[in-house]
C-alpha atoms as a PDB file:
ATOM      1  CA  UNK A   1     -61.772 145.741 -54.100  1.00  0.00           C
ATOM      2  CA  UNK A   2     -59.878 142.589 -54.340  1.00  0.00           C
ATOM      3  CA  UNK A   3     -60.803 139.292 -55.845  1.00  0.00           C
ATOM      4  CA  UNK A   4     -60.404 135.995 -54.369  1.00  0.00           C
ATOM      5  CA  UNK A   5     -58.235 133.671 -56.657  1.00  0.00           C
ATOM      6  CA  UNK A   6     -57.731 130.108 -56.164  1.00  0.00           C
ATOM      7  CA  UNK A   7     -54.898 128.530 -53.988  1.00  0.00           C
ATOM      8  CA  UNK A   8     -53.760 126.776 -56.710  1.00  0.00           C
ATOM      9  CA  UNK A   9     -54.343 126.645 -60.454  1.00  0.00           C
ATOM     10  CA  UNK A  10     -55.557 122.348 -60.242  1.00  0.00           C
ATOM     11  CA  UNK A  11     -58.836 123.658 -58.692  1.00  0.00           C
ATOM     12  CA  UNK A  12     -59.795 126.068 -61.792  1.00  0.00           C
ATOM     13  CA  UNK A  13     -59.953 122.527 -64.618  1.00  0.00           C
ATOM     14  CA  UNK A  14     -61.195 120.775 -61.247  1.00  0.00           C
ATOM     15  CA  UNK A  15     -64.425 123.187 -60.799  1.00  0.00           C
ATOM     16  CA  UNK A  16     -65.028 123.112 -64.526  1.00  0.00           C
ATOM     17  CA  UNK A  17     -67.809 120.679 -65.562  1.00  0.00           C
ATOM     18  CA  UNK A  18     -67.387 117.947 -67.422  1.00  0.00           C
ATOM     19  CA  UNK A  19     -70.548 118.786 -69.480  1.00  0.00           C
ATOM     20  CA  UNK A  20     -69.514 122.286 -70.670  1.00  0.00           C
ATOM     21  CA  UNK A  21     -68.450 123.180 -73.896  1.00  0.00           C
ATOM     22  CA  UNK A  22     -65.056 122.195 -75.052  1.00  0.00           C
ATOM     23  CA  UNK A  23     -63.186 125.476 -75.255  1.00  0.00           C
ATOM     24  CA  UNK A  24     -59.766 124.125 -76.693  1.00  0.00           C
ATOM     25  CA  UNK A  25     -60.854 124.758 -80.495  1.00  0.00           C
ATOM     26  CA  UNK A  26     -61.629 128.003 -79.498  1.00  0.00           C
ATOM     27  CA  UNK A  27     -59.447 131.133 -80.660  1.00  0.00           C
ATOM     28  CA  UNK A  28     -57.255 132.634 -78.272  1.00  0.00           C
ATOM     29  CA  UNK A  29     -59.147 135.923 -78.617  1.00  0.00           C
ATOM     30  CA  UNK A  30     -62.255 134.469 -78.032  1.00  0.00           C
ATOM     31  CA  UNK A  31     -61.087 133.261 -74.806  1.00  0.00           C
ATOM     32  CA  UNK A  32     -59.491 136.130 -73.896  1.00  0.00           C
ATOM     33  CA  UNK A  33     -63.226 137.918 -74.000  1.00  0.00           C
ATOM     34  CA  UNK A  34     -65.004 135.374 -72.490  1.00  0.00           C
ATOM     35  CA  UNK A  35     -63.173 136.494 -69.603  1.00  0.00           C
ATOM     36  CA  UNK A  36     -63.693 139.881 -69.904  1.00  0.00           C
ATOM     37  CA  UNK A  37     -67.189 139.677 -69.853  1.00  0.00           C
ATOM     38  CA  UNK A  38     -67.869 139.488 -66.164  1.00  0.00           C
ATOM     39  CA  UNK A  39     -66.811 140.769 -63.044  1.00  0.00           C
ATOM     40  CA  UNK A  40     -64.080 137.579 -62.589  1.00  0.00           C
ATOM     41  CA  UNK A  41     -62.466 135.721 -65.550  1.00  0.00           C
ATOM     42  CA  UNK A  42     -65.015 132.546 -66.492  1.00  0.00           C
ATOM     43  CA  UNK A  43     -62.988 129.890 -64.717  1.00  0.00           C
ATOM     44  CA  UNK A  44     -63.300 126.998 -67.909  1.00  0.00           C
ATOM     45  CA  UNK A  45     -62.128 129.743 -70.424  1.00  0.00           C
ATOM     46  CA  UNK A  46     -58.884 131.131 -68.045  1.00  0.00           C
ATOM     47  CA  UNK A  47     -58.374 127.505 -67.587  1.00  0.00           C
ATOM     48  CA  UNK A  48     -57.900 126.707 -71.237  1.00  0.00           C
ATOM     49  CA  UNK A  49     -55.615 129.971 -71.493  1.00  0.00           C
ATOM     50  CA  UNK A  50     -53.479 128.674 -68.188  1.00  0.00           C
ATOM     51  CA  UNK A  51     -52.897 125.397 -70.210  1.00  0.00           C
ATOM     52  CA  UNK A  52     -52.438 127.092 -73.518  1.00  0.00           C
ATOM     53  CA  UNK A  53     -49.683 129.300 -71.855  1.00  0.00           C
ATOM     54  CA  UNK A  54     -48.190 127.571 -68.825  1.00  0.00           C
ATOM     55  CA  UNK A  55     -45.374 126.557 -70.442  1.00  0.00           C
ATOM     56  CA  UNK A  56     -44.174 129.797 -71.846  1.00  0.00           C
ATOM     57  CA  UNK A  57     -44.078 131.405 -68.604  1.00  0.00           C
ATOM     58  CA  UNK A  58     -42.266 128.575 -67.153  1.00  0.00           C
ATOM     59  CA  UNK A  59     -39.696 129.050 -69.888  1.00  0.00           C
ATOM     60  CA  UNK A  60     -39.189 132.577 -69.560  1.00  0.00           C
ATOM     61  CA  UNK A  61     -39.122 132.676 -65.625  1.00  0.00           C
ATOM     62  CA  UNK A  62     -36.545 129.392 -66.243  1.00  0.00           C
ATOM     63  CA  UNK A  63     -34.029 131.917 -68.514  1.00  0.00           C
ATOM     64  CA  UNK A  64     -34.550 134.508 -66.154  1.00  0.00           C
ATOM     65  CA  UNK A  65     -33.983 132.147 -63.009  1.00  0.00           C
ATOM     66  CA  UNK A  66     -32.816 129.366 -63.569  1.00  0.00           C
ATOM     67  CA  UNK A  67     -31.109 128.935 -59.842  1.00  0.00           C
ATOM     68  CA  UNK A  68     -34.390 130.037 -58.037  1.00  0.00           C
ATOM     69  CA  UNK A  69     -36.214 127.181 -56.008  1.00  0.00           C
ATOM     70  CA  UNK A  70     -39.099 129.426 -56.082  1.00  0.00           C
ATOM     71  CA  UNK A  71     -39.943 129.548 -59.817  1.00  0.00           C
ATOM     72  CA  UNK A  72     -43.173 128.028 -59.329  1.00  0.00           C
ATOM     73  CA  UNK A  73     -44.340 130.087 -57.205  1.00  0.00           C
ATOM     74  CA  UNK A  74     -43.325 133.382 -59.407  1.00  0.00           C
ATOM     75  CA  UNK A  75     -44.878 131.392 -61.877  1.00  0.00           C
ATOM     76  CA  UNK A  76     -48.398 131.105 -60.176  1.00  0.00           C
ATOM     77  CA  UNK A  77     -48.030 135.053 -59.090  1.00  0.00           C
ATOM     78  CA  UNK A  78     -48.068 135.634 -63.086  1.00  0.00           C
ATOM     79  CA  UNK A  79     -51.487 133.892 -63.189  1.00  0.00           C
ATOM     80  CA  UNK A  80     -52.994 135.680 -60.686  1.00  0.00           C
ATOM     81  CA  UNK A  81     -51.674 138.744 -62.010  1.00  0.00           C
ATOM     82  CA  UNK A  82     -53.371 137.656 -65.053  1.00  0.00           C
ATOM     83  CA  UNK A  83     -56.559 137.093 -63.697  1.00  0.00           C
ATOM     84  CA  UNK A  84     -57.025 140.256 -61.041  1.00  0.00           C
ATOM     85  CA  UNK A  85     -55.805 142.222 -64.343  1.00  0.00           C
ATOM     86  CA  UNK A  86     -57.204 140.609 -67.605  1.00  0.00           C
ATOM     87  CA  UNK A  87     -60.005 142.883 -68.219  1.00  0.00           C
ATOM     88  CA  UNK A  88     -57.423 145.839 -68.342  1.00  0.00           C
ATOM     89  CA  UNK A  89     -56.468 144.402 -71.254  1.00  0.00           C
ATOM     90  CA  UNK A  90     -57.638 146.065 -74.446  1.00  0.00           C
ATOM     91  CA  UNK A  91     -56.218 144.631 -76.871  1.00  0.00           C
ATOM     92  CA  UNK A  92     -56.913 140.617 -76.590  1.00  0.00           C
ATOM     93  CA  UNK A  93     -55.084 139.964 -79.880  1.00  0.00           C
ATOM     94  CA  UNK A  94     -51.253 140.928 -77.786  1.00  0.00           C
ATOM     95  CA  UNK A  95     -52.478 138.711 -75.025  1.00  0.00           C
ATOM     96  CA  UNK A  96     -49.098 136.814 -75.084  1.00  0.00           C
ATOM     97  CA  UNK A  97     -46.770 139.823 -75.276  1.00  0.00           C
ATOM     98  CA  UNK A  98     -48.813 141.170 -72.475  1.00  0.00           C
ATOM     99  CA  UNK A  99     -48.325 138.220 -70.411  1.00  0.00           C
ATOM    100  CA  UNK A 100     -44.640 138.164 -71.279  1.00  0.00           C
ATOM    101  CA  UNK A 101     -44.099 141.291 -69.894  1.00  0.00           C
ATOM    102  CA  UNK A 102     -45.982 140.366 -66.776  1.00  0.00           C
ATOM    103  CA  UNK A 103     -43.706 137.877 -66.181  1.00  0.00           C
ATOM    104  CA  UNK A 104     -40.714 139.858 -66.747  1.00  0.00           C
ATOM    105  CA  UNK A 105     -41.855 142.765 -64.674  1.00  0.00           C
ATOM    106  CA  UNK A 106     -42.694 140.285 -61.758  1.00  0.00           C
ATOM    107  CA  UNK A 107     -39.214 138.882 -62.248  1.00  0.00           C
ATOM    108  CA  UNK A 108     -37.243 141.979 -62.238  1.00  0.00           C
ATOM    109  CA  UNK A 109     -39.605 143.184 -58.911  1.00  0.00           C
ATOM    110  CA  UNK A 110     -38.596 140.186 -56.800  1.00  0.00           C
ATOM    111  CA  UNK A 111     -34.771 140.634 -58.064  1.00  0.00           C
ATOM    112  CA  UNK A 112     -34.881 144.436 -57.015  1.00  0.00           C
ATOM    113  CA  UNK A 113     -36.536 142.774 -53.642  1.00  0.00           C
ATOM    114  CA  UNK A 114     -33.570 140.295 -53.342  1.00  0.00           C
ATOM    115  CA  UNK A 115     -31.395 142.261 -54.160  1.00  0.00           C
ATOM    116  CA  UNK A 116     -29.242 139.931 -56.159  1.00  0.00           C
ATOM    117  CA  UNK A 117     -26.215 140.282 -58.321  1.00  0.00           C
ATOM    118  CA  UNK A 118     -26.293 136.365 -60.001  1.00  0.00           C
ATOM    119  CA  UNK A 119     -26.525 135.707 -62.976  1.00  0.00           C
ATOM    120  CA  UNK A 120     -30.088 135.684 -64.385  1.00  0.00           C
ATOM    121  CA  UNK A 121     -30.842 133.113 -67.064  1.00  0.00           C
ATOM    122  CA  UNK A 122     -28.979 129.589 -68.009  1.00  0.00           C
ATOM    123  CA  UNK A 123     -27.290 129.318 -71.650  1.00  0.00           C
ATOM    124  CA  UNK A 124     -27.183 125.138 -71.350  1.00  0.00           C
ATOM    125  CA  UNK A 125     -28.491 125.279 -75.024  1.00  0.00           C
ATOM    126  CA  UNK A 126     -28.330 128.915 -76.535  1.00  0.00           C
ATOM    127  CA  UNK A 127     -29.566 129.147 -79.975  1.00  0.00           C
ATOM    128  CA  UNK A 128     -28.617 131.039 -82.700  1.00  0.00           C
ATOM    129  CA  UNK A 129     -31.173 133.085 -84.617  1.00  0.00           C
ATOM    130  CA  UNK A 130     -32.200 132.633 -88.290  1.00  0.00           C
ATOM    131  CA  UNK A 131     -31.709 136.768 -89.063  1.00  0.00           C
ATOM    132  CA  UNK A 132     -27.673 135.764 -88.866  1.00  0.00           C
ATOM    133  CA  UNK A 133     -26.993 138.235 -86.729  1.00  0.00           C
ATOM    134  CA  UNK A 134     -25.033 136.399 -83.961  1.00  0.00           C
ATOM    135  CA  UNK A 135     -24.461 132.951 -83.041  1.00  0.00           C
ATOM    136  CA  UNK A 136     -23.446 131.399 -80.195  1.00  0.00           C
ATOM    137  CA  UNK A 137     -22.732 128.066 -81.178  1.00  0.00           C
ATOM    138  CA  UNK A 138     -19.459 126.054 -81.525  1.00  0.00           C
ATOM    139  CA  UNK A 139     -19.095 123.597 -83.911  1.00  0.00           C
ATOM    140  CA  UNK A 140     -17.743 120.435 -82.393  1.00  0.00           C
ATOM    141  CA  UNK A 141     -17.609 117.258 -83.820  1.00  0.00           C
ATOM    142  CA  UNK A 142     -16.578 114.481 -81.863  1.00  0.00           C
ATOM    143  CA  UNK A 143     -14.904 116.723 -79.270  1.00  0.00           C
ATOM    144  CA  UNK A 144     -11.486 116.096 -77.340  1.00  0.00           C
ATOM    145  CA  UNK A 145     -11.532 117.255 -73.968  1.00  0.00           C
ATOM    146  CA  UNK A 146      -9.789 120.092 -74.739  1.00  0.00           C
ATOM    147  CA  UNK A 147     -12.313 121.181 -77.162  1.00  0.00           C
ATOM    148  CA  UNK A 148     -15.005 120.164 -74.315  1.00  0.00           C
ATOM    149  CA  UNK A 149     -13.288 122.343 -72.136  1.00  0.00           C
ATOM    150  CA  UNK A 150     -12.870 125.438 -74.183  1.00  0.00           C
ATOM    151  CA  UNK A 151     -16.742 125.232 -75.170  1.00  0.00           C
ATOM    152  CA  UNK A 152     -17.826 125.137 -71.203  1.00  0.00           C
ATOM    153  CA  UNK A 153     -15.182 127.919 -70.292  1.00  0.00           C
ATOM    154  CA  UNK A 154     -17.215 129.913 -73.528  1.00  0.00           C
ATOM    155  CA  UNK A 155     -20.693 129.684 -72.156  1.00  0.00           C
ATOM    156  CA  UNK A 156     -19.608 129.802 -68.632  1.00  0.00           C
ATOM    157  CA  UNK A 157     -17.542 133.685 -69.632  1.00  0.00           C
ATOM    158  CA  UNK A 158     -20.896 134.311 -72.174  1.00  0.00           C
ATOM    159  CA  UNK A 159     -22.918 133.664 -68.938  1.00  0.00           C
ATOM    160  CA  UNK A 160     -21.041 136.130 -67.007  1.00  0.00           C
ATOM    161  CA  UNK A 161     -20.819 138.699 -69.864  1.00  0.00           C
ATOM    162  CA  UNK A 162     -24.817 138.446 -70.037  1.00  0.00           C
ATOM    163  CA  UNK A 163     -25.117 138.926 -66.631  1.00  0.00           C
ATOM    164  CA  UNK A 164     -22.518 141.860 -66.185  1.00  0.00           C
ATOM    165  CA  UNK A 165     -25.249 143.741 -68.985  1.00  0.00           C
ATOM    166  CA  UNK A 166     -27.510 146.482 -67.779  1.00  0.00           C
ATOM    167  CA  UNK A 167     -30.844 145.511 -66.859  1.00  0.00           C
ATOM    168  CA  UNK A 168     -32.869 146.588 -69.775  1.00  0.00           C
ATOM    169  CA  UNK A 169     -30.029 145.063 -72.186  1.00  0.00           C
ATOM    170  CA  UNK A 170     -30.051 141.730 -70.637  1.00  0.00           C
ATOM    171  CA  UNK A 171     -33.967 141.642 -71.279  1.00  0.00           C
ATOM    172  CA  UNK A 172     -34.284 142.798 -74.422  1.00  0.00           C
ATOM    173  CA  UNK A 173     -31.423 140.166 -75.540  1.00  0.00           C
ATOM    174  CA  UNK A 174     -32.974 137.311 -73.276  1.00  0.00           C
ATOM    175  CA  UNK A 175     -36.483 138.141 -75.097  1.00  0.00           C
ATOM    176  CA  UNK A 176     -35.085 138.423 -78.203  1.00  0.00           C
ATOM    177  CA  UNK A 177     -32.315 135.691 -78.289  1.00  0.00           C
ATOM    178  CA  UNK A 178     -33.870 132.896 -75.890  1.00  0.00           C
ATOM    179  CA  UNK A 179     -37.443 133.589 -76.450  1.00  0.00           C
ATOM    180  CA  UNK A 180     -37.066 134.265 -80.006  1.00  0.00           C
ATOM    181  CA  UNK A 181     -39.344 137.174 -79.455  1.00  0.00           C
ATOM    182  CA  UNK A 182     -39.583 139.666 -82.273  1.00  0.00           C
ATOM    183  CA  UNK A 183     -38.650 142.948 -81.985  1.00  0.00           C
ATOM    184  CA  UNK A 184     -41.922 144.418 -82.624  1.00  0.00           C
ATOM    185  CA  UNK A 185     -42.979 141.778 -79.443  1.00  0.00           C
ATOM    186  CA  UNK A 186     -40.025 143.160 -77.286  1.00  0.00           C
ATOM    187  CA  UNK A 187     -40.803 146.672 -77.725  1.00  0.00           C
ATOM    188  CA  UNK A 188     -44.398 145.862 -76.660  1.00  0.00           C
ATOM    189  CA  UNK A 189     -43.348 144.215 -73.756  1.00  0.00           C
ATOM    190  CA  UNK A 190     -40.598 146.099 -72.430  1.00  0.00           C
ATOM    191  CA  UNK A 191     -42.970 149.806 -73.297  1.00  0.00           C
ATOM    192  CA  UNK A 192     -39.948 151.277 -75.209  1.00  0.00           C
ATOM    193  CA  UNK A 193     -40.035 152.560 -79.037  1.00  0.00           C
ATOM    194  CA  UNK A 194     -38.657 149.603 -81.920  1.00  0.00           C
ATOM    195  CA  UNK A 195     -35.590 151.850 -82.508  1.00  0.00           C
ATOM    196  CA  UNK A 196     -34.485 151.867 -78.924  1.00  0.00           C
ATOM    197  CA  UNK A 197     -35.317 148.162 -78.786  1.00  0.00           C
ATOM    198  CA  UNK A 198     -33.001 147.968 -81.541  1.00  0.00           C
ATOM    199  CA  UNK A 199     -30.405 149.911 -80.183  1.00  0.00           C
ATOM    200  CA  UNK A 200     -30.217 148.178 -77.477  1.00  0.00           C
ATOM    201  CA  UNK A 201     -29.965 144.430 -78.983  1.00  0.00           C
ATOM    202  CA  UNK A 202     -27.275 146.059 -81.044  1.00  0.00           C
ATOM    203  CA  UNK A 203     -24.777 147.428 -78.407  1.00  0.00           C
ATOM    204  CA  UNK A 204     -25.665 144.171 -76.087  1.00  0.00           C
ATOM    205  CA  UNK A 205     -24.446 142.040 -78.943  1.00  0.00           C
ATOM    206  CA  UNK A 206     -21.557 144.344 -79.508  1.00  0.00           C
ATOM    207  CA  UNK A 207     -20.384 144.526 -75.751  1.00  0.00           C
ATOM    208  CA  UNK A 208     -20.947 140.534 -76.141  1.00  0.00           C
ATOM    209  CA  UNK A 209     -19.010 139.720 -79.040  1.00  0.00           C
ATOM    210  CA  UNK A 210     -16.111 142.088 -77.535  1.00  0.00           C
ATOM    211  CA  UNK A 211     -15.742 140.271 -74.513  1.00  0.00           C
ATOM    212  CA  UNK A 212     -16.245 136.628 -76.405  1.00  0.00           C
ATOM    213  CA  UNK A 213     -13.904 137.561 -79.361  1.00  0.00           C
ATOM    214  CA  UNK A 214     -10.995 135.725 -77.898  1.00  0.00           C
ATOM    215  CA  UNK A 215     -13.493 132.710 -77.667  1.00  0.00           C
ATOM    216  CA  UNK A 216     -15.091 133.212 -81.377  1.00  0.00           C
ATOM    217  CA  UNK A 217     -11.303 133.696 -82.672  1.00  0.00           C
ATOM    218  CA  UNK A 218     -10.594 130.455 -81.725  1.00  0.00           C
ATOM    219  CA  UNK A 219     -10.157 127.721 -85.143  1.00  0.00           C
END
């Protein structure tokens, strides 16, 4: 049986009234249950979780995607994922891995759909992670344009060497190294054990480095 959902996301925080309980002190996981509790999501309480969380599906959908016009609208198919599907989740305390993945599942189904072969995230401002493991950063100070050359050719070939990954390599290292998602979080999302999530950041960065290690040479 299916379950109407709003057009657009506006009307939810419009229908709300202005007399109701203010929800934003509330805990994520007592949202979370206030929507499991009947047969639709309560519409104030998704509301506050829609607001709380917008903006990290954008971002992830933006890494993914960044040349897609249509990122909006994958990003409104997430929340109506999220609301036909919330009460299947049991565990309201993972509520943000679980969305995570929902966004990267609905991702890689309309790029299976498409069909496409581009690159799937932007690198404009990669950051390096505080474990040391890899960095992706140049130092420049006051660059020439030869050094602002040689840093755009880098990103542009790290681009292309993130793209040229396999599938489930490319999303563990865009959850791990964009998102700054934690293993434990990855392995959750992506429904593989922590040693193969491990396994695979580790030969990504390897099969990186190796293709970049004329770049990182480079005094």
């Amino acid at each position: 049986m299916s379950q109407s959902v709003p057009a657009t996301w506006s009307t939810i925080e419009a229908k709300v009234p202005q007399s109701s309980v203010s929800l934003d002190k509330l805990p994520n996981y007592d949202l979370i249950l206030r929507c499991q509790e009947g047969v639709k999501p309560d519409r104030a309480a998704f509301a506050e979780l829609l607001r709380r969380y917008q903006s990290h599906v954008e971002k992830i959908l933006y890494h993914l995607a960044p040349d897609w016009q249509d990122r909006a609208d994958l990003a409104q198919e997430v929340w109506i994922r999220v609301y036909r599907n919330i009460n299947r989740l049991k565990e309201p305390v993972k509520f943000k891995s679980w969305l995570s993945r929902i966004a990267t599942n609905l991702f890689y189904d309309e790029l299976r759909k498409r069909k496409r072969v581009a690159s799937p995230l932007s690198l404009d401002a990669p950051r390096a992670m505080d474990d040391g493991e890899m960095s992706w950063e140049l130092p420049s100070d006051a660059p020439s344009p030869d050094d602002s050359l040689a840093t755009r050719e880098f990103y542009e070939q790290l681009q292309t060497a993130i793209a040229d990954l396999p599938e489930a390599f490319r999303t563990t290292i865009v959850l791990r190294e964009i998102q700054g998602l934690a293993y434990e979080e990855i392995a959750e999302i992506t429904g593989v054990s922590l040693g193969t999530v491990k396994s695979r950041i580790a030969r990504a960065r390897t099969r990186l480095q190796s293709e970049l290690q004329p770049y990182l040479d480079v005094e």
